[in-house]
N, C-alpha and C. Protein backbone atom coordinates (compact mmCIF):
# COMPACT_ATOMS: atom_id res chain seq x y z
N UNK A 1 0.79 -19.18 -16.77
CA UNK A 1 1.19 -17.90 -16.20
C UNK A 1 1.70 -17.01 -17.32
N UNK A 2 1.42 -15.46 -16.93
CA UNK A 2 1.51 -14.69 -18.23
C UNK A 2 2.92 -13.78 -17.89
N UNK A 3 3.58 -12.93 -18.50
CA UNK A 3 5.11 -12.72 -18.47
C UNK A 3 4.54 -11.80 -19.19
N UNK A 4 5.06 -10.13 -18.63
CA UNK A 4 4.75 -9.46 -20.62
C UNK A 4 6.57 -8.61 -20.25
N UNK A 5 6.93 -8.22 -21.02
CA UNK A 5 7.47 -6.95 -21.21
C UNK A 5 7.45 -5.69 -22.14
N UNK A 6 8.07 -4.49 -21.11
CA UNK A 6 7.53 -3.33 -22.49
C UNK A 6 9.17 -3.15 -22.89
N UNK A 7 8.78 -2.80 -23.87
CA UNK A 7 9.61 -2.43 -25.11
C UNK A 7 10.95 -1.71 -24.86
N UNK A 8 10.85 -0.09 -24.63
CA UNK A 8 11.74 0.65 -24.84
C UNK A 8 12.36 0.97 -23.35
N UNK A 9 13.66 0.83 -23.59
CA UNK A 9 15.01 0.55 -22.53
C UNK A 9 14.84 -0.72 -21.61
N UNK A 10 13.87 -1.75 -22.13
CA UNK A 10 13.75 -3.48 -21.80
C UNK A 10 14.16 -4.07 -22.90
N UNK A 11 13.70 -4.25 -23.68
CA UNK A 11 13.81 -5.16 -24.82
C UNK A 11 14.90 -4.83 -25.73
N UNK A 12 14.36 -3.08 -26.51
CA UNK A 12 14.94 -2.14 -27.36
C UNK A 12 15.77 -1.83 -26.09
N UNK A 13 17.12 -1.66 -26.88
CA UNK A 13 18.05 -0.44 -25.66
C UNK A 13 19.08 0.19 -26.97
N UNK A 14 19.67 0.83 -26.30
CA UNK A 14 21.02 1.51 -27.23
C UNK A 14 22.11 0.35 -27.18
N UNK A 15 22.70 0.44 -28.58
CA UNK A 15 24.26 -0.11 -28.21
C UNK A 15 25.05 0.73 -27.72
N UNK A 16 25.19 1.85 -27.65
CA UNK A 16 25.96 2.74 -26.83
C UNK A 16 26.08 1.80 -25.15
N UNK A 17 24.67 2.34 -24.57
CA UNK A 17 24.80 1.75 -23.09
C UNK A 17 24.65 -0.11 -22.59
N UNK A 18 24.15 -0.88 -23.82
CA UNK A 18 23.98 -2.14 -23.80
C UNK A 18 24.79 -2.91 -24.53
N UNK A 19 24.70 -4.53 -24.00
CA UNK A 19 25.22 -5.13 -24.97
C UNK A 19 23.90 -5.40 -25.64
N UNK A 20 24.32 -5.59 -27.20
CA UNK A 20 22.39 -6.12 -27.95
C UNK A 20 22.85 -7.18 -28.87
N UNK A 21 22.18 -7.68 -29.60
CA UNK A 21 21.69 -8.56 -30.93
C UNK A 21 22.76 -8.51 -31.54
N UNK A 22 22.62 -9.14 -32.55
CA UNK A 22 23.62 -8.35 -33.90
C UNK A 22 22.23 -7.39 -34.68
N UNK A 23 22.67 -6.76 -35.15
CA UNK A 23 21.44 -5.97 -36.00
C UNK A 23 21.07 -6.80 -37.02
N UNK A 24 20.17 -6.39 -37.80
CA UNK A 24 19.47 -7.36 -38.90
C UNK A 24 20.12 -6.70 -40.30
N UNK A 25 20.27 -7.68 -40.89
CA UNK A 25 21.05 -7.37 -42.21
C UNK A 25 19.84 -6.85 -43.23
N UNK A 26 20.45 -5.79 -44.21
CA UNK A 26 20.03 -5.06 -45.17
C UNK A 26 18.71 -5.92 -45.99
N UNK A 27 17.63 -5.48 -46.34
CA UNK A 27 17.05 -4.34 -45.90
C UNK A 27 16.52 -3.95 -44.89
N UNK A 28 16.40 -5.51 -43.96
CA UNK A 28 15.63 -5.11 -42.58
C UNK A 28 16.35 -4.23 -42.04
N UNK A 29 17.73 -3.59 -41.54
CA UNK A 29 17.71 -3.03 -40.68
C UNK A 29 17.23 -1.43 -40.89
N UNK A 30 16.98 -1.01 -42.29
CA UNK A 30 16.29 -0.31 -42.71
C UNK A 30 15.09 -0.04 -41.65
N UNK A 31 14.21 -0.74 -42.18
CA UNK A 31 13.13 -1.02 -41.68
C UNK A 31 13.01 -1.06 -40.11
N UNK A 32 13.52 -1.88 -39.26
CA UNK A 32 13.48 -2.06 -38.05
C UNK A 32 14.94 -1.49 -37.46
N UNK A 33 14.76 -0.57 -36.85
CA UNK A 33 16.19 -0.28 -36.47
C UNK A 33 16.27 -0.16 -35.17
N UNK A 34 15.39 -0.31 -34.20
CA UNK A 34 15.50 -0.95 -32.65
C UNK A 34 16.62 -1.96 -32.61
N UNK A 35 17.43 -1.85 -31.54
CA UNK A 35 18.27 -3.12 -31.26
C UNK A 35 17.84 -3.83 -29.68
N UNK A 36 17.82 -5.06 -30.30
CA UNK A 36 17.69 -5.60 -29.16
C UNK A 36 18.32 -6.01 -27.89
N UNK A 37 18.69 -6.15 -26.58
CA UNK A 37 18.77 -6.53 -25.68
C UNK A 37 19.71 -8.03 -25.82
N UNK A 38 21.12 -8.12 -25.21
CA UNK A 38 21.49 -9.22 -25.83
C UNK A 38 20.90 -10.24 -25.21
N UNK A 39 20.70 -11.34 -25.20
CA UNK A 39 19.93 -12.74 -24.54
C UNK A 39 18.24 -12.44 -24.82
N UNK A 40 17.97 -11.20 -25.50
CA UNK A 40 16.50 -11.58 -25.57
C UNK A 40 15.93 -12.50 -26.17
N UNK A 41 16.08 -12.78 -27.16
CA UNK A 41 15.31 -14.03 -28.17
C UNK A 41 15.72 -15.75 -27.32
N UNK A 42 17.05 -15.58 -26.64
CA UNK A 42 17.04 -16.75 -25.84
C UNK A 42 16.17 -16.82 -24.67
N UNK A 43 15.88 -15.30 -23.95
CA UNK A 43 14.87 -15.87 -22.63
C UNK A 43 13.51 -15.61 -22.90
N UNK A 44 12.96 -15.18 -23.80
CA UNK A 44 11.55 -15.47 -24.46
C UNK A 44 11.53 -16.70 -24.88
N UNK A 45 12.25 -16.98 -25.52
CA UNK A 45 11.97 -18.62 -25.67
C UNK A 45 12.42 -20.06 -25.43
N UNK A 46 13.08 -19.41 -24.01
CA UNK A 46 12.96 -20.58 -22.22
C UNK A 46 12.14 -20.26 -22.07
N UNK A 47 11.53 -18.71 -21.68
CA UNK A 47 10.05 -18.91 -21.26
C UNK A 47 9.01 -19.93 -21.41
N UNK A 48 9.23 -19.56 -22.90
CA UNK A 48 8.08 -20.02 -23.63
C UNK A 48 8.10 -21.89 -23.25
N UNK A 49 9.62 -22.05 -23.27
CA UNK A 49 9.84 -23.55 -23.23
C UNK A 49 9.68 -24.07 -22.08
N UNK A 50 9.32 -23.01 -21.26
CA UNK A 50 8.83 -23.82 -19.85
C UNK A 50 7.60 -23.83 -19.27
N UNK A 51 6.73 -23.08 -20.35
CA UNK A 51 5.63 -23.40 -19.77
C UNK A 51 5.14 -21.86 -20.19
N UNK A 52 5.60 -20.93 -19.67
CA UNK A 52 5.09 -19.51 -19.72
C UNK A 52 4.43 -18.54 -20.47
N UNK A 53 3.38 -18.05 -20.96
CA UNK A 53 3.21 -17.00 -22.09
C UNK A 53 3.83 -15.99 -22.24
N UNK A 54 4.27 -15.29 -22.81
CA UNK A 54 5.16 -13.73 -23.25
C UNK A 54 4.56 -13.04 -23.82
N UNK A 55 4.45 -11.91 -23.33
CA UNK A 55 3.49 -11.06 -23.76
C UNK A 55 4.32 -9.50 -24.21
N UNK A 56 3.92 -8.79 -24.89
CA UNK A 56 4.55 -7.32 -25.16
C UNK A 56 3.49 -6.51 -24.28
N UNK A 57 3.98 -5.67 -23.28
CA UNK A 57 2.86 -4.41 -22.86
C UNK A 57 3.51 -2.98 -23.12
N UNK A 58 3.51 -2.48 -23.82
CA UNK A 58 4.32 -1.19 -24.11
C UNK A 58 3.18 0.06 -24.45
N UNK A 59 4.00 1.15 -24.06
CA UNK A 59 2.92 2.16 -23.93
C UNK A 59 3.60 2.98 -25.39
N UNK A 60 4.10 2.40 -25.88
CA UNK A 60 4.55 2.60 -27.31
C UNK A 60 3.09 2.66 -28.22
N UNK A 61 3.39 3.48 -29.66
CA UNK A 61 1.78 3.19 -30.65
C UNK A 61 2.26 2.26 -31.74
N UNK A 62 3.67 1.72 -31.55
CA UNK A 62 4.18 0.63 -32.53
C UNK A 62 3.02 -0.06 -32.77
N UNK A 63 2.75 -0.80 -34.12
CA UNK A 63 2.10 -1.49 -34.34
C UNK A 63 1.79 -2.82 -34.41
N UNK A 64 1.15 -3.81 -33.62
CA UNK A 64 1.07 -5.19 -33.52
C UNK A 64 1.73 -5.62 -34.89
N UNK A 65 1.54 -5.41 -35.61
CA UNK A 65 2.25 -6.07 -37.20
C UNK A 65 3.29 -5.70 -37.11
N UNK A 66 4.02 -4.32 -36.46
CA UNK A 66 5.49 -3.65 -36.72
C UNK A 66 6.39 -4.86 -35.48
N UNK A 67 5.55 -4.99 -34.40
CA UNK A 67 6.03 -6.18 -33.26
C UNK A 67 6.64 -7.12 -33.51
N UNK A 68 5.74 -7.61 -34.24
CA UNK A 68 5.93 -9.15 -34.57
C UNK A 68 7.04 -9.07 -35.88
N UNK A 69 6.97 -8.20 -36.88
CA UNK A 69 7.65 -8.31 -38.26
C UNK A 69 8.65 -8.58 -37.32
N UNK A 70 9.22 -7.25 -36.35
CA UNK A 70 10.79 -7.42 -35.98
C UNK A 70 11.16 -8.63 -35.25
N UNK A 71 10.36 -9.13 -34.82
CA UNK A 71 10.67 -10.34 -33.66
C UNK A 71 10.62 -11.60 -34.44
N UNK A 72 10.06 -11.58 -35.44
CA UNK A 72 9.76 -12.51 -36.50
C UNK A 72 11.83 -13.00 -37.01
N UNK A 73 12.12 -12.10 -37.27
CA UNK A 73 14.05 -12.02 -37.44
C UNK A 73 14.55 -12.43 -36.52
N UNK A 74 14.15 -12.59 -35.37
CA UNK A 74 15.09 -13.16 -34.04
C UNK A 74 14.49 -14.72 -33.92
N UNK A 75 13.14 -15.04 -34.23
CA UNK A 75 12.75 -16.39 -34.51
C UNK A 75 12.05 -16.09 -32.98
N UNK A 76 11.60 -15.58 -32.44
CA UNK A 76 10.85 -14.75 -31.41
C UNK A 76 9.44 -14.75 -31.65
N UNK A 77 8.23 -15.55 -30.78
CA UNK A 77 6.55 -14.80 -31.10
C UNK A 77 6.33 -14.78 -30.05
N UNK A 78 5.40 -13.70 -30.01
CA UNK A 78 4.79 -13.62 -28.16
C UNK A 78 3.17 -13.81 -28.91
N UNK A 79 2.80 -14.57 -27.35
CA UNK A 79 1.35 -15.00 -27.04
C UNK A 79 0.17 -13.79 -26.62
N UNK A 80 0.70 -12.50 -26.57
CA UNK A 80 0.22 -11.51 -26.98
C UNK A 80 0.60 -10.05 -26.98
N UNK A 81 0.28 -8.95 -27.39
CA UNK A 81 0.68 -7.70 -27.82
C UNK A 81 0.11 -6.61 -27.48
N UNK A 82 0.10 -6.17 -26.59
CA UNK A 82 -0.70 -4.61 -26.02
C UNK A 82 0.43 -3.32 -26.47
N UNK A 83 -0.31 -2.72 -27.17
CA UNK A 83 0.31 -1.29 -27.50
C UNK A 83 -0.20 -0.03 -27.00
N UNK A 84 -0.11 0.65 -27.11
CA UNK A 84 -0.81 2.22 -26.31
C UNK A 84 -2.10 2.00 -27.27
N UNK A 85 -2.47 2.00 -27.76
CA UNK A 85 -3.60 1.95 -29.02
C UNK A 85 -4.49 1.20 -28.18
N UNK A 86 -3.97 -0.13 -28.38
CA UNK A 86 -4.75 -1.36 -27.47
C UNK A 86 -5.24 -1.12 -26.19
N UNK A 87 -4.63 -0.59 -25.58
CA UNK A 87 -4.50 0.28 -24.17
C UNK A 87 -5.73 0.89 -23.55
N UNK A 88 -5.59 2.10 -24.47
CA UNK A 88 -6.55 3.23 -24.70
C UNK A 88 -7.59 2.38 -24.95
N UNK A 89 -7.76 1.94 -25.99
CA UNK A 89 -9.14 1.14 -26.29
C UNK A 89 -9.70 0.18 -25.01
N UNK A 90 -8.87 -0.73 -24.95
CA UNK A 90 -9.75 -1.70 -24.15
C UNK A 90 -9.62 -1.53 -22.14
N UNK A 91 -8.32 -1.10 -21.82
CA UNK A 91 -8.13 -0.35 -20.57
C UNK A 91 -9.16 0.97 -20.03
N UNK A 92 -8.10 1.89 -20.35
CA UNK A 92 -9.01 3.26 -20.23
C UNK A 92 -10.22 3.87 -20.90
N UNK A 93 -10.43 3.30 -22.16
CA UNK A 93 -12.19 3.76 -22.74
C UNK A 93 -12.11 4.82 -22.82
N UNK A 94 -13.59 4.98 -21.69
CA UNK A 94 -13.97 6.12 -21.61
C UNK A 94 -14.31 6.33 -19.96
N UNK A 95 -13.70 5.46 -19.58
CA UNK A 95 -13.08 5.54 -18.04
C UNK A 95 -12.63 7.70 -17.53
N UNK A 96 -13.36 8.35 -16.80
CA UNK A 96 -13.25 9.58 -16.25
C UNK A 96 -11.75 9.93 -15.86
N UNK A 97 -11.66 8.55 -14.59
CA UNK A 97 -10.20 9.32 -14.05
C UNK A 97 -8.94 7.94 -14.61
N UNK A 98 -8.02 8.55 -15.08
CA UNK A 98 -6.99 8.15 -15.85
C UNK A 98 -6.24 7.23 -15.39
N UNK A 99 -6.33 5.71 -15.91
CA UNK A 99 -5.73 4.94 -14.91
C UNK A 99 -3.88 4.81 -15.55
N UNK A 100 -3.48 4.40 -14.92
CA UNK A 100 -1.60 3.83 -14.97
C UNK A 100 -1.76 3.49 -16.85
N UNK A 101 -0.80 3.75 -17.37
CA UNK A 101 -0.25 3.88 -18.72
C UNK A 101 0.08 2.21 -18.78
N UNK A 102 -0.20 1.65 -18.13
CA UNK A 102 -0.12 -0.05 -17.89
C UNK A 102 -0.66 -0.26 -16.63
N UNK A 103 -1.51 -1.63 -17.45
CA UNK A 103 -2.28 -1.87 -16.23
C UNK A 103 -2.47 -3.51 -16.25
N UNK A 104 -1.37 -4.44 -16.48
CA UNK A 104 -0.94 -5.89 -16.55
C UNK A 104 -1.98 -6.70 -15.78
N UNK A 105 -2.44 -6.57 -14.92
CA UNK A 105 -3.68 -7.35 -14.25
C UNK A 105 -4.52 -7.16 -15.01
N UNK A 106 -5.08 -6.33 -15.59
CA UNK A 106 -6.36 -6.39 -16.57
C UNK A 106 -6.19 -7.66 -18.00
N UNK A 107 -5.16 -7.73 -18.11
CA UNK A 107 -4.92 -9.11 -18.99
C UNK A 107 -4.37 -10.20 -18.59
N UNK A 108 -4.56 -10.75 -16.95
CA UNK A 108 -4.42 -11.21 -16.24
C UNK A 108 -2.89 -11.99 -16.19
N UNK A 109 -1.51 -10.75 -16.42
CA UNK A 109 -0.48 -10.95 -16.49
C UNK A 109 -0.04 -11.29 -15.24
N UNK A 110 0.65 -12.20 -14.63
CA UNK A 110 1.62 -12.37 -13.09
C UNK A 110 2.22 -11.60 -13.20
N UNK A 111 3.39 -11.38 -13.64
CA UNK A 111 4.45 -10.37 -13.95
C UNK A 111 5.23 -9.79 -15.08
N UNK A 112 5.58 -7.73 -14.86
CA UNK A 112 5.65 -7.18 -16.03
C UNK A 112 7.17 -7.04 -15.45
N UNK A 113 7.84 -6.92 -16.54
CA UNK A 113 9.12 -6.20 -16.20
C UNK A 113 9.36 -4.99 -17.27
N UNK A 114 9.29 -4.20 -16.21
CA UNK A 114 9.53 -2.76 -17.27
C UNK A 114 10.56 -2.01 -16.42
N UNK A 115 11.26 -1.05 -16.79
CA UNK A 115 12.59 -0.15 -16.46
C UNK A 115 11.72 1.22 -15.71
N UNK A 116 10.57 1.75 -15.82
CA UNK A 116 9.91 2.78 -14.97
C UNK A 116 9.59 2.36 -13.72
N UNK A 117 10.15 3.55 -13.12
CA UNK A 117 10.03 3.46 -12.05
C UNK A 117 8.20 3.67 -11.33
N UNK A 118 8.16 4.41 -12.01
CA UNK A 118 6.65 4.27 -11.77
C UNK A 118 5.60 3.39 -11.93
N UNK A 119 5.76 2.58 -12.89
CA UNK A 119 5.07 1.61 -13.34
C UNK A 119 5.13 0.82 -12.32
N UNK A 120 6.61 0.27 -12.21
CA UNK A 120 7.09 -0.56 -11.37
C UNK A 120 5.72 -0.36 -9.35
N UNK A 121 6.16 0.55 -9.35
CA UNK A 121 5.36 1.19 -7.99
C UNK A 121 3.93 1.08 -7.82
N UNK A 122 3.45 1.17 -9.46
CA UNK A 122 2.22 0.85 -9.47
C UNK A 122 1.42 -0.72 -8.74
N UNK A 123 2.31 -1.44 -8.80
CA UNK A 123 1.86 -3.11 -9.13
C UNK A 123 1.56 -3.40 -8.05
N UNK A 124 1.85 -2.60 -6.97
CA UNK A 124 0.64 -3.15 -5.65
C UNK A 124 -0.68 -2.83 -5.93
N UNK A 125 -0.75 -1.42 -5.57
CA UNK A 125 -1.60 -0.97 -6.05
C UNK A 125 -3.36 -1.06 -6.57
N UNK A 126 -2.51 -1.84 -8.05
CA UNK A 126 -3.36 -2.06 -9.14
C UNK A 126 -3.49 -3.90 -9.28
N UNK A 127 -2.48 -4.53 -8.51
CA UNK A 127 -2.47 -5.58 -8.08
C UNK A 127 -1.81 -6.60 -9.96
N UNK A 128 -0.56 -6.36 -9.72
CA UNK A 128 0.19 -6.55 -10.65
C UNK A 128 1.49 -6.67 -10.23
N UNK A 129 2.44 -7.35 -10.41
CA UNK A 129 3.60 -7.94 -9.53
C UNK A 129 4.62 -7.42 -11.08
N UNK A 130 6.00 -6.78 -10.52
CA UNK A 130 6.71 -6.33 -11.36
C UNK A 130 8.36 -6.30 -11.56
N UNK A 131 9.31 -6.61 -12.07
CA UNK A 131 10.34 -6.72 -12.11
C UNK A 131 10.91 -5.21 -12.98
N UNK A 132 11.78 -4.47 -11.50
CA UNK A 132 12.58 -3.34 -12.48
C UNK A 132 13.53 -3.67 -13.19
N UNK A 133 14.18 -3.34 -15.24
CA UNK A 133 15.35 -3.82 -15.41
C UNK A 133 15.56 -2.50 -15.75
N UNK A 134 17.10 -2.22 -15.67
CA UNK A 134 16.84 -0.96 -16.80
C UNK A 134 18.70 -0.74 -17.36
N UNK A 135 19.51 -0.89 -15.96
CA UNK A 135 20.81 -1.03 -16.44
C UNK A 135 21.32 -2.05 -17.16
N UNK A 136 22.74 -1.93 -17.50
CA UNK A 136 23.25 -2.64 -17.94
C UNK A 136 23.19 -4.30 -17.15
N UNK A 137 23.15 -5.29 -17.46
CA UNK A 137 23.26 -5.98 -16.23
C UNK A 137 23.55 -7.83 -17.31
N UNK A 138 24.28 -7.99 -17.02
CA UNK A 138 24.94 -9.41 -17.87
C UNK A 138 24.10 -10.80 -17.03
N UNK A 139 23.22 -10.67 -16.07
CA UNK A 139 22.53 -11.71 -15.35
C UNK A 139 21.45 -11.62 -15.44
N UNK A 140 20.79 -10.83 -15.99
CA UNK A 140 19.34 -10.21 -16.15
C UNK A 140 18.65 -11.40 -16.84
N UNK A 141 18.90 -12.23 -17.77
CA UNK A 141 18.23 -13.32 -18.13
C UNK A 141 17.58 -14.23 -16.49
N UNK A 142 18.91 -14.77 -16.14
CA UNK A 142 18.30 -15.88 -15.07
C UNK A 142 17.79 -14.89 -14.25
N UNK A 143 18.00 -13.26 -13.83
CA UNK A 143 17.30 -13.15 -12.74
C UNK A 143 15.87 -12.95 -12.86
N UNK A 144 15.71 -12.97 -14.18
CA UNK A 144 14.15 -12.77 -14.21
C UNK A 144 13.41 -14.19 -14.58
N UNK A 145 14.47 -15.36 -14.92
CA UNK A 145 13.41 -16.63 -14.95
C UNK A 145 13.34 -17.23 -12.73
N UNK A 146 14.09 -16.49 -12.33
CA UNK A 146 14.11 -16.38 -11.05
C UNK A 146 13.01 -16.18 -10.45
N UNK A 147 12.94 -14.91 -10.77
CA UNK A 147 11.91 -13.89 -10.69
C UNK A 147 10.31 -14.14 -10.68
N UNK A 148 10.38 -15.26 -12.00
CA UNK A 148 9.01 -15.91 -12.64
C UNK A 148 8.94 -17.17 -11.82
N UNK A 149 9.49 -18.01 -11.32
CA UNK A 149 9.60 -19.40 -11.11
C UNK A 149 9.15 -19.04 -9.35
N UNK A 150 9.51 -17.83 -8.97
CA UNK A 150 9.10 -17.53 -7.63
C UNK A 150 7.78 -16.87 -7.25
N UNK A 151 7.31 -16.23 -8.34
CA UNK A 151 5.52 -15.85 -8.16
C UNK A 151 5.03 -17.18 -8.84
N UNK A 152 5.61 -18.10 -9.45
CA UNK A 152 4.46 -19.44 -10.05
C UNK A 152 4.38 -19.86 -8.48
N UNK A 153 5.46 -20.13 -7.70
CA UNK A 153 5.92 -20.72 -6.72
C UNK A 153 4.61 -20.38 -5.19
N UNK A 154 4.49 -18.88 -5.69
CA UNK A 154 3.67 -18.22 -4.28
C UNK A 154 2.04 -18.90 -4.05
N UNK A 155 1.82 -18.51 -2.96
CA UNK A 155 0.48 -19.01 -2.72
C UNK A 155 -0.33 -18.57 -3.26
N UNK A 156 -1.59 -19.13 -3.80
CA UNK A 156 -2.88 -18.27 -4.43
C UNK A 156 -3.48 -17.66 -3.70
């Protein structure tokens, strides 16, 4: 079963409104100056330790190499990486009418968790199952291995 999340106000958030990471020491934080989400590098890799793939879907043009460098510091890899780039290319083409800025069933993801509300709305739809995060929230780890353990759980 596939897991993705997108990036910005999921993963990346402010320390202003979040708790996050520690930042990465000199020169990386240069370089990467996203902060992460605190418990992320621990529930990507329960995921991972239970079975699950992790995936990035972000409508970001970050670059698969810029992904991984930063996640590479948290001791973090995902099993795969969709960027707006990726997107465009292999999603929408040259497709006429413009589909959803994510479209997680086409890479045959179970569930995305992203903070839009729209996205989120999409996943009937387009037939893609979705978890909203977006506030602050100190339980957000287990509620989303919750979350996952209950669509493995559903009927085919």
């Amino acid at each position: 079963m596939r897991v993705s999340f997108d990036l910005d106000e999921v993963l990346f958030v402010s320390p202003v409104t979040h708790k996050t990471e520690a930042p990465l020491h000199f020169p990386f934080n240069l370089i990467y100056k996203e902060r992460l989400r605190l418990g992320t590098p621990e529930l990507i890799n329960e995921l991972q330790r239970l079975g699950y793939e992790v995936w990035v879907y972000t409508s970001s043009f970050r670059t698969e190499r810029y992904i991984k460098g930063l996640f590479k510091h948290y001791k973090v890899h995902f099993d795969g990486i969709i960027n707006a780039q990726r997107h465009l290319k292999e999603v929408q083409r040259d497709n006429k009418m413009i589909l959803p800025q994510k479209l997680p069933s086409r890479y045959r993801i179970s569930l995305h968790i992203d903070d839009e509300n729209v996205v989120c709305n999409m996943g009937p739809q387009y037939g893609f199952k979705t978890y909203q995060l977006d506030a602050e929230d100190d339980e957000w780890k287990d509620k989303i291995i919750k979350r996952v353990e209950h669509i493995k759980n559903l009927p085919r």
